[in-house]
PDB file of N, CA and C in Angstrom:
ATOM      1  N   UNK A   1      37.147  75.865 -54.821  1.00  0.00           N
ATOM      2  CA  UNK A   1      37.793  75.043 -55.813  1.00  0.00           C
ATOM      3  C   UNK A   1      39.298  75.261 -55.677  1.00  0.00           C
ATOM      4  N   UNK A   2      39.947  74.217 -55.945  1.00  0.00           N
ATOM      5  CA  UNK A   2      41.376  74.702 -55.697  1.00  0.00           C
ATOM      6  C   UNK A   2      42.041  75.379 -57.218  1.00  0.00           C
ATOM      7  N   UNK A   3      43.151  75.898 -56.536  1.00  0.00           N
ATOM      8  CA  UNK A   3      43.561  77.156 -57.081  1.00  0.00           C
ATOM      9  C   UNK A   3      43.900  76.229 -58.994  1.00  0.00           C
ATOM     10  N   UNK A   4      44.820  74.960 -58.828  1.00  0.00           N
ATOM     11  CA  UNK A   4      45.414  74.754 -59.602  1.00  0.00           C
ATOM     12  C   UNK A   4      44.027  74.082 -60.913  1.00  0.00           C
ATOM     13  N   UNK A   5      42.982  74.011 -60.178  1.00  0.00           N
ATOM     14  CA  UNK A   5      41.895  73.637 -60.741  1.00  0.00           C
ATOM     15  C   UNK A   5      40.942  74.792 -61.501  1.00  0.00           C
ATOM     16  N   UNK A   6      41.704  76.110 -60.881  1.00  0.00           N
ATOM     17  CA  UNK A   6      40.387  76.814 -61.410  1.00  0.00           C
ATOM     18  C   UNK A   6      41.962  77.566 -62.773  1.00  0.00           C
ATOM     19  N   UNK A   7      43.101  77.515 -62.193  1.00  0.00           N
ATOM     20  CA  UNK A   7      43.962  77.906 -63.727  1.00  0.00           C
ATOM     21  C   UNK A   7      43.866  76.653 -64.644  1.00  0.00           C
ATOM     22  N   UNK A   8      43.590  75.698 -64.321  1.00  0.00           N
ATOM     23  CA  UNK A   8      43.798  74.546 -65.565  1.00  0.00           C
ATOM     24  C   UNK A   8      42.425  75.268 -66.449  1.00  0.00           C
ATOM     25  N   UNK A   9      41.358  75.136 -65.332  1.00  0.00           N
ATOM     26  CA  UNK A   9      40.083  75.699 -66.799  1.00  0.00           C
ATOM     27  C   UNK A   9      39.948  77.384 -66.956  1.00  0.00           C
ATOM     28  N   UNK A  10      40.596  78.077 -66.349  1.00  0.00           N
ATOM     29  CA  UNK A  10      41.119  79.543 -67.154  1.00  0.00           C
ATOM     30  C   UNK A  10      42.243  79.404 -68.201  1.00  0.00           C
ATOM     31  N   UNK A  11      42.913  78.068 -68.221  1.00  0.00           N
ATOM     32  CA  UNK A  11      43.720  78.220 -69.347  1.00  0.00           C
ATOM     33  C   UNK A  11      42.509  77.658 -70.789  1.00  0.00           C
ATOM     34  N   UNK A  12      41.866  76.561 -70.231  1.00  0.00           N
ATOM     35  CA  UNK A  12      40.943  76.138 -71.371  1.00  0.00           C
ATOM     36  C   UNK A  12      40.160  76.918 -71.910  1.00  0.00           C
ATOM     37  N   UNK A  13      39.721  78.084 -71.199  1.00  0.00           N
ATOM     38  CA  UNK A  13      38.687  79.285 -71.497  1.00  0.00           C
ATOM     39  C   UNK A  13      39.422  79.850 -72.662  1.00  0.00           C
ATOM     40  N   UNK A  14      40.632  80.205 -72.065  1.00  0.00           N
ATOM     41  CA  UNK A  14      41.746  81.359 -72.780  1.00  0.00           C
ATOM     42  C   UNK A  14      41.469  80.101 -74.055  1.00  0.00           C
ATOM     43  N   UNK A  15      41.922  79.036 -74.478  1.00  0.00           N
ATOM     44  CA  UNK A  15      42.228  78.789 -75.077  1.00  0.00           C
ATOM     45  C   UNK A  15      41.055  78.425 -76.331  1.00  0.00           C
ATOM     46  N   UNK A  16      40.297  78.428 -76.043  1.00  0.00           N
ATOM     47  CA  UNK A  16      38.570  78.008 -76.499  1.00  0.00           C
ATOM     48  C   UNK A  16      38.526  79.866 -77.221  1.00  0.00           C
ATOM     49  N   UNK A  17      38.521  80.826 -76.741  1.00  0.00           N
ATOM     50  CA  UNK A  17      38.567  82.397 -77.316  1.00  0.00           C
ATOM     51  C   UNK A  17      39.548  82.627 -78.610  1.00  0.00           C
ATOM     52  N   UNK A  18      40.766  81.499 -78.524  1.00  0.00           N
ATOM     53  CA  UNK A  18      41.932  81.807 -79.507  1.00  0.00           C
ATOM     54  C   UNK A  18      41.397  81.038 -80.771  1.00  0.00           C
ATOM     55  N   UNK A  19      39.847  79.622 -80.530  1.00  0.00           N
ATOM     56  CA  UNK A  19      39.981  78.830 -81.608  1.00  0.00           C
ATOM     57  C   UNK A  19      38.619  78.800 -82.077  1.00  0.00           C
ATOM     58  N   UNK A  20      37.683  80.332 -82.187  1.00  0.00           N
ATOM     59  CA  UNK A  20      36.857  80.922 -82.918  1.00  0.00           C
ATOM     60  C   UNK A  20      35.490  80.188 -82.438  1.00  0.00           C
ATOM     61  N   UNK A  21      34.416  80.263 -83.128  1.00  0.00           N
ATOM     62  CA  UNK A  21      33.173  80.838 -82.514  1.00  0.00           C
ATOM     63  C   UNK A  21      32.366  79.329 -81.918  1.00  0.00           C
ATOM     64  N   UNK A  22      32.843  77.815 -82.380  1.00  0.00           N
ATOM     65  CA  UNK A  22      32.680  76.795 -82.088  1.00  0.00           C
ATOM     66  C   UNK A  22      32.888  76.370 -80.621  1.00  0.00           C
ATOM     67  N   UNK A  23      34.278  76.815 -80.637  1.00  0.00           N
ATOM     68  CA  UNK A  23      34.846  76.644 -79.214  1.00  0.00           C
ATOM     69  C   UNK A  23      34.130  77.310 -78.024  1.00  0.00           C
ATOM     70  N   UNK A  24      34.220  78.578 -78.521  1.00  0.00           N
ATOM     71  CA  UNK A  24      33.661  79.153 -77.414  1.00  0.00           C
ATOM     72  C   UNK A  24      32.422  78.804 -77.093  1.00  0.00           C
ATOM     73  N   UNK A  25      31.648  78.687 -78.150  1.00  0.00           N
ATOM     74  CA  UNK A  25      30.247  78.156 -78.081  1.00  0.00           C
ATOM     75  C   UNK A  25      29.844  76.917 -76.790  1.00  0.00           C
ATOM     76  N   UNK A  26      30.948  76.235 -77.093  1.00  0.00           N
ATOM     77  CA  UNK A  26      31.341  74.793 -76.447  1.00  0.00           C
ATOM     78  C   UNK A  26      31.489  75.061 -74.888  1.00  0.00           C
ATOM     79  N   UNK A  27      32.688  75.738 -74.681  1.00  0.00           N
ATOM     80  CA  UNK A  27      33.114  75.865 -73.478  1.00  0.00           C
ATOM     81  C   UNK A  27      32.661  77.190 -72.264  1.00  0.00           C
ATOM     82  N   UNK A  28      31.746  78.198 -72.770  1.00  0.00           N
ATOM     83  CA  UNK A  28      31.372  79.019 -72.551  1.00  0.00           C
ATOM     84  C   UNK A  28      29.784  78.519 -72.157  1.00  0.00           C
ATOM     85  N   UNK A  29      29.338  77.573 -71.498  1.00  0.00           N
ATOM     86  CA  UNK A  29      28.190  77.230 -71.223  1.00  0.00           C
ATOM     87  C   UNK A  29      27.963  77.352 -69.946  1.00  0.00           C
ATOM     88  N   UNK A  30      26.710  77.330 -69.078  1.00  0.00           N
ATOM     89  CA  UNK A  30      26.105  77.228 -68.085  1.00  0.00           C
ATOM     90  C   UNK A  30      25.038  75.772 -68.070  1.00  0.00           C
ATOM     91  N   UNK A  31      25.215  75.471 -66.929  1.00  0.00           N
ATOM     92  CA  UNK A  31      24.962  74.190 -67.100  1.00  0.00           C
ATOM     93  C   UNK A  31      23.609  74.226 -65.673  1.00  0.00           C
ATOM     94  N   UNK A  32      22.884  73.284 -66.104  1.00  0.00           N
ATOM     95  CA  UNK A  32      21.719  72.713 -64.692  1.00  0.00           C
ATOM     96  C   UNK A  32      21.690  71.538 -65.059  1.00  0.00           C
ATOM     97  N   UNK A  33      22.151  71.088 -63.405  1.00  0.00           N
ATOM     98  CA  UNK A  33      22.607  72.197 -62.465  1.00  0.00           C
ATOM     99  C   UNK A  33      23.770  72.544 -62.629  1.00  0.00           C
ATOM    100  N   UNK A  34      24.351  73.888 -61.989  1.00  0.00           N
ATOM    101  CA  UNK A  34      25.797  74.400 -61.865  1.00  0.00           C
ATOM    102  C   UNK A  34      26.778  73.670 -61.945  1.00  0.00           C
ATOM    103  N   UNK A  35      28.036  73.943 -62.491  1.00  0.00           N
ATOM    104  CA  UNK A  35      28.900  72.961 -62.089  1.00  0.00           C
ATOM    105  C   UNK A  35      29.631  74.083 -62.141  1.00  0.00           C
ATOM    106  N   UNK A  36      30.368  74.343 -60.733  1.00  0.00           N
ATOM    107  CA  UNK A  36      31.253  75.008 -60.270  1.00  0.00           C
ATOM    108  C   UNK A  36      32.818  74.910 -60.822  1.00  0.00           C
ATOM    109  N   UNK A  37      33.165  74.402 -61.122  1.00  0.00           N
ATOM    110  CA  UNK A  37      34.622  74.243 -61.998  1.00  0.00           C
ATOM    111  C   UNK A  37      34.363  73.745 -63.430  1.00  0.00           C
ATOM    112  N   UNK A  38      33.160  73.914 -64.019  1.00  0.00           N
ATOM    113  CA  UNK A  38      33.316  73.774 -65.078  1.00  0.00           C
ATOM    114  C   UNK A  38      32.248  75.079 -65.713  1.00  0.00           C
ATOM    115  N   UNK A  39      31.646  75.707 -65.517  1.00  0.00           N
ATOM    116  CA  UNK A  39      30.268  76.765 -65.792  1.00  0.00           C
ATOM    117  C   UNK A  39      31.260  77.689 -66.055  1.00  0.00           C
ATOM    118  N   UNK A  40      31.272  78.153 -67.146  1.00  0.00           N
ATOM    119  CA  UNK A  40      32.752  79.955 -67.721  1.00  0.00           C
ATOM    120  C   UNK A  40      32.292  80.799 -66.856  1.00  0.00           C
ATOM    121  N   UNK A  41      30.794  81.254 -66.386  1.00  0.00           N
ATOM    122  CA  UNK A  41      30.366  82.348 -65.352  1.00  0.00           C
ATOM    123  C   UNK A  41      30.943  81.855 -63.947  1.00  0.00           C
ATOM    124  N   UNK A  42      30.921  80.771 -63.699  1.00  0.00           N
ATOM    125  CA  UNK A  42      31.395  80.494 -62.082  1.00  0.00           C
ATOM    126  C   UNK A  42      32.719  80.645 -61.791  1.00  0.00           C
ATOM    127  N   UNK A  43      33.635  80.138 -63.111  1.00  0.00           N
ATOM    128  CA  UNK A  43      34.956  79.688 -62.897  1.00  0.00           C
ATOM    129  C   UNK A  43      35.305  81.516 -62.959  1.00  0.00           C
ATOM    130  N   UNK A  44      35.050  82.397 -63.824  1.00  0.00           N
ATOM    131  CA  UNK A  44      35.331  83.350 -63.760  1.00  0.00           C
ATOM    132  C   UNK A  44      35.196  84.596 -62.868  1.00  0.00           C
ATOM    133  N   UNK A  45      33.928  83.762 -62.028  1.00  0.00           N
ATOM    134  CA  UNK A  45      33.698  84.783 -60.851  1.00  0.00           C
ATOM    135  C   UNK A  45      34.305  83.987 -59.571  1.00  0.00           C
ATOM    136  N   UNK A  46      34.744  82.852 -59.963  1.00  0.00           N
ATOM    137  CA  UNK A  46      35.811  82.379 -58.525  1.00  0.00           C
ATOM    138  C   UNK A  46      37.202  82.917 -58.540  1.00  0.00           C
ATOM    139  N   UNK A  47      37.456  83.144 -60.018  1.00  0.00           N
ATOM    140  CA  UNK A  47      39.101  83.574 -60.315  1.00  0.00           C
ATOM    141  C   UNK A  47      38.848  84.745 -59.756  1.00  0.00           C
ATOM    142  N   UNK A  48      38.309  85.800 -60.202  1.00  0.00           N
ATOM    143  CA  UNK A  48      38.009  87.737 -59.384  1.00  0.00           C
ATOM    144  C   UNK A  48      38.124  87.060 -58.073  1.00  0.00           C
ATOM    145  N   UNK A  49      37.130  86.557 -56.893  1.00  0.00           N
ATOM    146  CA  UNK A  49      37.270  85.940 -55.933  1.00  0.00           C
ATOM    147  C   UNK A  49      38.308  86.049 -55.280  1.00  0.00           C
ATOM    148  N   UNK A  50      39.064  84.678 -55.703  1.00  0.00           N
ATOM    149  CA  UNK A  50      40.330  84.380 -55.578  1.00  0.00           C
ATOM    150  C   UNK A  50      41.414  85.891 -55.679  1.00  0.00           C
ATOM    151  N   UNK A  51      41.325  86.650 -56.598  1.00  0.00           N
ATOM    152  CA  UNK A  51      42.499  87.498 -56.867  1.00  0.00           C
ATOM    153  C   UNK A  51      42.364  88.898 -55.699  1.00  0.00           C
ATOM    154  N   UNK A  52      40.851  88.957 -55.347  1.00  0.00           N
ATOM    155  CA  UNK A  52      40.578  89.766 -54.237  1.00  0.00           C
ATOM    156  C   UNK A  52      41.096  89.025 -53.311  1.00  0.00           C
ATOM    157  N   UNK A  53      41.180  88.245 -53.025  1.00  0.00           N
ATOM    158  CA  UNK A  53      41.603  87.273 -51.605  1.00  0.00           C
ATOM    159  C   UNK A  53      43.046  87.813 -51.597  1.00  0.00           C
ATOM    160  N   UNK A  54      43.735  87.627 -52.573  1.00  0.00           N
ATOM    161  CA  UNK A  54      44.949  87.522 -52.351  1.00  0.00           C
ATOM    162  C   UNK A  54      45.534  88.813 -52.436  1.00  0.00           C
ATOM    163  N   UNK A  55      44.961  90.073 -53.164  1.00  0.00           N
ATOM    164  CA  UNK A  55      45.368  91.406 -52.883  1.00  0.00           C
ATOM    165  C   UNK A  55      45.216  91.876 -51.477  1.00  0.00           C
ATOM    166  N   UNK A  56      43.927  91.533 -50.718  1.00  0.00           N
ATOM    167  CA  UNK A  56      43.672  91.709 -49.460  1.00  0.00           C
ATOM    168  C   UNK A  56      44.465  90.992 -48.572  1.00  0.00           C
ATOM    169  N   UNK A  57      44.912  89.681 -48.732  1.00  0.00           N
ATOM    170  CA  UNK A  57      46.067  89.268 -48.055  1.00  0.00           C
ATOM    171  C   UNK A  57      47.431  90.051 -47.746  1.00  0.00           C
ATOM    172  N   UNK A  58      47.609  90.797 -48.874  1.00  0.00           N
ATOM    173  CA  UNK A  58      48.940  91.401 -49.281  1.00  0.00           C
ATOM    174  C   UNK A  58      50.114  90.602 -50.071  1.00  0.00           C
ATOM    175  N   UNK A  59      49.504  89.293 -50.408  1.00  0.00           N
ATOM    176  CA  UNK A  59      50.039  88.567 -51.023  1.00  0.00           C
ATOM    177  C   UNK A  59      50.571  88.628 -52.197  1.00  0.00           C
ATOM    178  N   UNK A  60      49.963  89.516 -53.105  1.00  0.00           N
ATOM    179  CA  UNK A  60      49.723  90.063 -54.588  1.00  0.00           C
ATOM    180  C   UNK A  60      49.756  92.149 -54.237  1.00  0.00           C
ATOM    181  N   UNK A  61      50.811  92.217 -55.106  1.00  0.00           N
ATOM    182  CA  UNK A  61      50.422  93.947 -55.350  1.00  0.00           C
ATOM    183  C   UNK A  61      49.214  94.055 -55.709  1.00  0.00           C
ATOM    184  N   UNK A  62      48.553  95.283 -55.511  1.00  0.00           N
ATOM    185  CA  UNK A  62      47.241  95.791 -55.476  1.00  0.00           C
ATOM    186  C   UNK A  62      47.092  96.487 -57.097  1.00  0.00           C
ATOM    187  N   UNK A  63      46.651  96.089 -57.373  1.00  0.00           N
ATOM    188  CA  UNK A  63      46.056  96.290 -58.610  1.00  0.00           C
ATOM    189  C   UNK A  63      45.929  97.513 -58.931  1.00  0.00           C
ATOM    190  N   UNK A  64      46.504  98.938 -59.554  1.00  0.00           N
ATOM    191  CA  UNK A  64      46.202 100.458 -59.635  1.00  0.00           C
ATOM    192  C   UNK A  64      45.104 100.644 -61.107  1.00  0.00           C
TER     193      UNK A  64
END
């Protein structure tokens, strides 16, 4: 998924956590089938993904 696609819905996540138990309810789903940029478990295990990619690149300081 591209990068700017998976911060647009890590910002919606973040923002669904700030506006109590509805939201999250809402946006915190798993879906069948999967939907890879939209499922909170996928998008969140592509972001880790992604942030390993880029520490291993050397792109990003390494995380202590």
């Amino acid at each position: 998924m591209p990068t700017e696609v998976l911060a647009r819905r890590l910002d919606e996540l973040s923002q669904a956590v700030t506006e109590g138990k509805d939201a999250v309810a809402r946006e915190f789903t798993m879906r069948i089938p999967a939907e890879m940029d939209r499922d909170a478990d996928l998008v969140l295990h592509a972001a880790a993904a992604r942030l390993r990619e880029f520490m291993a690149a050397e792109r990003m300081p390494k995380i202590v």
